[in-house]
Every structure is written in C-alpha cells, then in structure tokens.
Protein backbone atom coordinates (compact mmCIF):
# COMPACT_ATOMS: atom_id res chain seq x y z
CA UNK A 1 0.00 0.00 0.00
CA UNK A 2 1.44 3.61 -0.91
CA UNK A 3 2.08 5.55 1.73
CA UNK A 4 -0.83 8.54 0.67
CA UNK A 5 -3.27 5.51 1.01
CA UNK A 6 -2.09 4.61 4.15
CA UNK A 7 -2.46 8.02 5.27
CA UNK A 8 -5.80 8.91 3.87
CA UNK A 9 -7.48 5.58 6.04
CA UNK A 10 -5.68 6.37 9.13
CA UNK A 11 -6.86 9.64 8.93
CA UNK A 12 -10.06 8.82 8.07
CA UNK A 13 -10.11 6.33 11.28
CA UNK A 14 -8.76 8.37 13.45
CA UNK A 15 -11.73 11.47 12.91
CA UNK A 16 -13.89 8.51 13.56
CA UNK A 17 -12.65 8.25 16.87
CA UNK A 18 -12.94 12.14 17.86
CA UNK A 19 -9.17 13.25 16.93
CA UNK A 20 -7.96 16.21 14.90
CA UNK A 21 -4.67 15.63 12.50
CA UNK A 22 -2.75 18.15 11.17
CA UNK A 23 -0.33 18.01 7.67
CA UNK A 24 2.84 19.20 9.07
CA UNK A 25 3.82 20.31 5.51
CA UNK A 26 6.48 23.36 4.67
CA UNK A 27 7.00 24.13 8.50
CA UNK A 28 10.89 22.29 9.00
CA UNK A 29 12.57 20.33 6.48
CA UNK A 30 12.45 16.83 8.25
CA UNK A 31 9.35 16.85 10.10
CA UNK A 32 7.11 13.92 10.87
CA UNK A 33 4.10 13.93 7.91
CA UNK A 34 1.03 14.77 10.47
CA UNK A 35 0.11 16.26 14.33
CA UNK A 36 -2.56 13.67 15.48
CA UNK A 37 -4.70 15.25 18.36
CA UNK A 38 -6.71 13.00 20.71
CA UNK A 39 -9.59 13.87 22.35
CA UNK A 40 -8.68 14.87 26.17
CA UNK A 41 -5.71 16.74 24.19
CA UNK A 42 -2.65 14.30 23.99
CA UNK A 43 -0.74 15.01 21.23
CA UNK A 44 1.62 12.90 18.19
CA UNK A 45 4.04 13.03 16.20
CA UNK A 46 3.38 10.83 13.18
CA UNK A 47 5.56 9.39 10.46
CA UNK A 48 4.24 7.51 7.61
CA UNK A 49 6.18 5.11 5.68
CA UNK A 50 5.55 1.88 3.72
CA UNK A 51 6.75 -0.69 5.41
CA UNK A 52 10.23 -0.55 3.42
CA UNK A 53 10.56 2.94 3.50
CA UNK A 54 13.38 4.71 5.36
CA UNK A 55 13.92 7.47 7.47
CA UNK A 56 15.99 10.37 5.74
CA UNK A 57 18.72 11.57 7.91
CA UNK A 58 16.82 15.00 8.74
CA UNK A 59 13.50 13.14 9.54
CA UNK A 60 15.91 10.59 12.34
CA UNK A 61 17.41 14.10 13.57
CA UNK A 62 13.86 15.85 13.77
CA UNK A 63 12.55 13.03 15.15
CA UNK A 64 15.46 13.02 17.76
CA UNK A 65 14.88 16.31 18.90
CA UNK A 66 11.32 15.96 19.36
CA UNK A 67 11.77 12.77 21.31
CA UNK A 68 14.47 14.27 23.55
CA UNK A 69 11.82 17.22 24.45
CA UNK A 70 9.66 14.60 25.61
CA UNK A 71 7.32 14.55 22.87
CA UNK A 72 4.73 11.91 21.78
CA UNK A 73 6.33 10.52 18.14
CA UNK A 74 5.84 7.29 16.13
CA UNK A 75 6.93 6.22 12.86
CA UNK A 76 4.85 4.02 11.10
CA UNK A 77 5.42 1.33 8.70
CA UNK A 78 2.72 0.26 7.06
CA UNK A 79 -1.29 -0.31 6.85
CA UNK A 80 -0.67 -3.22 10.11
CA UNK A 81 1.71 -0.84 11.78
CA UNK A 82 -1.00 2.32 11.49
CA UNK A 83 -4.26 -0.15 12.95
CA UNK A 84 -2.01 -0.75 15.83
CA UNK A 85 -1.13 2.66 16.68
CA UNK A 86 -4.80 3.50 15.96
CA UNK A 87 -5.92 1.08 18.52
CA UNK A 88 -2.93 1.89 21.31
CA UNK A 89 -3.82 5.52 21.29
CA UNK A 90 -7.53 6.04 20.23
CA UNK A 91 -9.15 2.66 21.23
CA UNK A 92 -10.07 -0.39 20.12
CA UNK A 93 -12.77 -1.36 17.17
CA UNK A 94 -10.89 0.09 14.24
C-alpha cells in the first residue's frame, strides 16, 4: 500500500474516533508527515512510511529532537503498523 493511502485511512479512522490531525507540511525540512490530536488533548508526532521505506537523515534528527523534548512521536510502517497505533492511542474497534 502507498504511503498517501495509508495516510488517507488512518486519517479517516482516526476522525472517527474524535481526533484532529494536522499536515505538518512546509513548517521544517524533516518533520514527521502529520500532528494527530486526541480527544482529552494528547498530542503525536506521526511518520508515515511503507513498510520498506526509510527514514531520511533530517526526519531521524527531527525526530530526535522531538523525542528528547519529551514529545509523543511514532513512525509508522505500514497499513498493520497504522491499525495498531490506531488502537494503542484512540481505542479499540478500528
């Protein structure tokens, strides 16, 4: 599955449940592809790749720094990958 399809169901799954996402497009070279708000307010940073894609070296640093500030970030590998995190943060039944 490309990774635009993989984003478009999680998304879609995700409103479902109550939460808000965000493109993070244009804003930093390297940041994670969408801000996933939860209901209650939790916040995450979300990368979306197929499950062979890779990490460029400023999306590992970005990630880094967000991660070392003690933010909420996950990247994702695939359409199994995305129901899991779907279910972990939002509930189950997806």
């Amino acid at each position: 599955m490309l990774e635009k399809e993989i984003e478009r169901r999680m998304c879609g799954l995700l409103k479902k449940k109550g939460c808000v996402t965000y493109k993070l497009k244009g804003l930093a070279n390297g940041l994670p592809d969408r801000l996933v708000v939860l209901p209650g307010g939790a916040v995450w940073f979300v990368e979306l790749k197929t499950e062979k894609g890779r990490l460029s070296p400023m999306q590992a640093h970005r990630i880094g720094e967000l991660e070392r500030q003690g933010a909420n970030v996950r990247v994702i590998r695939g359409w199994d990958a995305a129901q899991r995190f779907i279910e972990e943060v939002a509930g189950d039944g997806v």
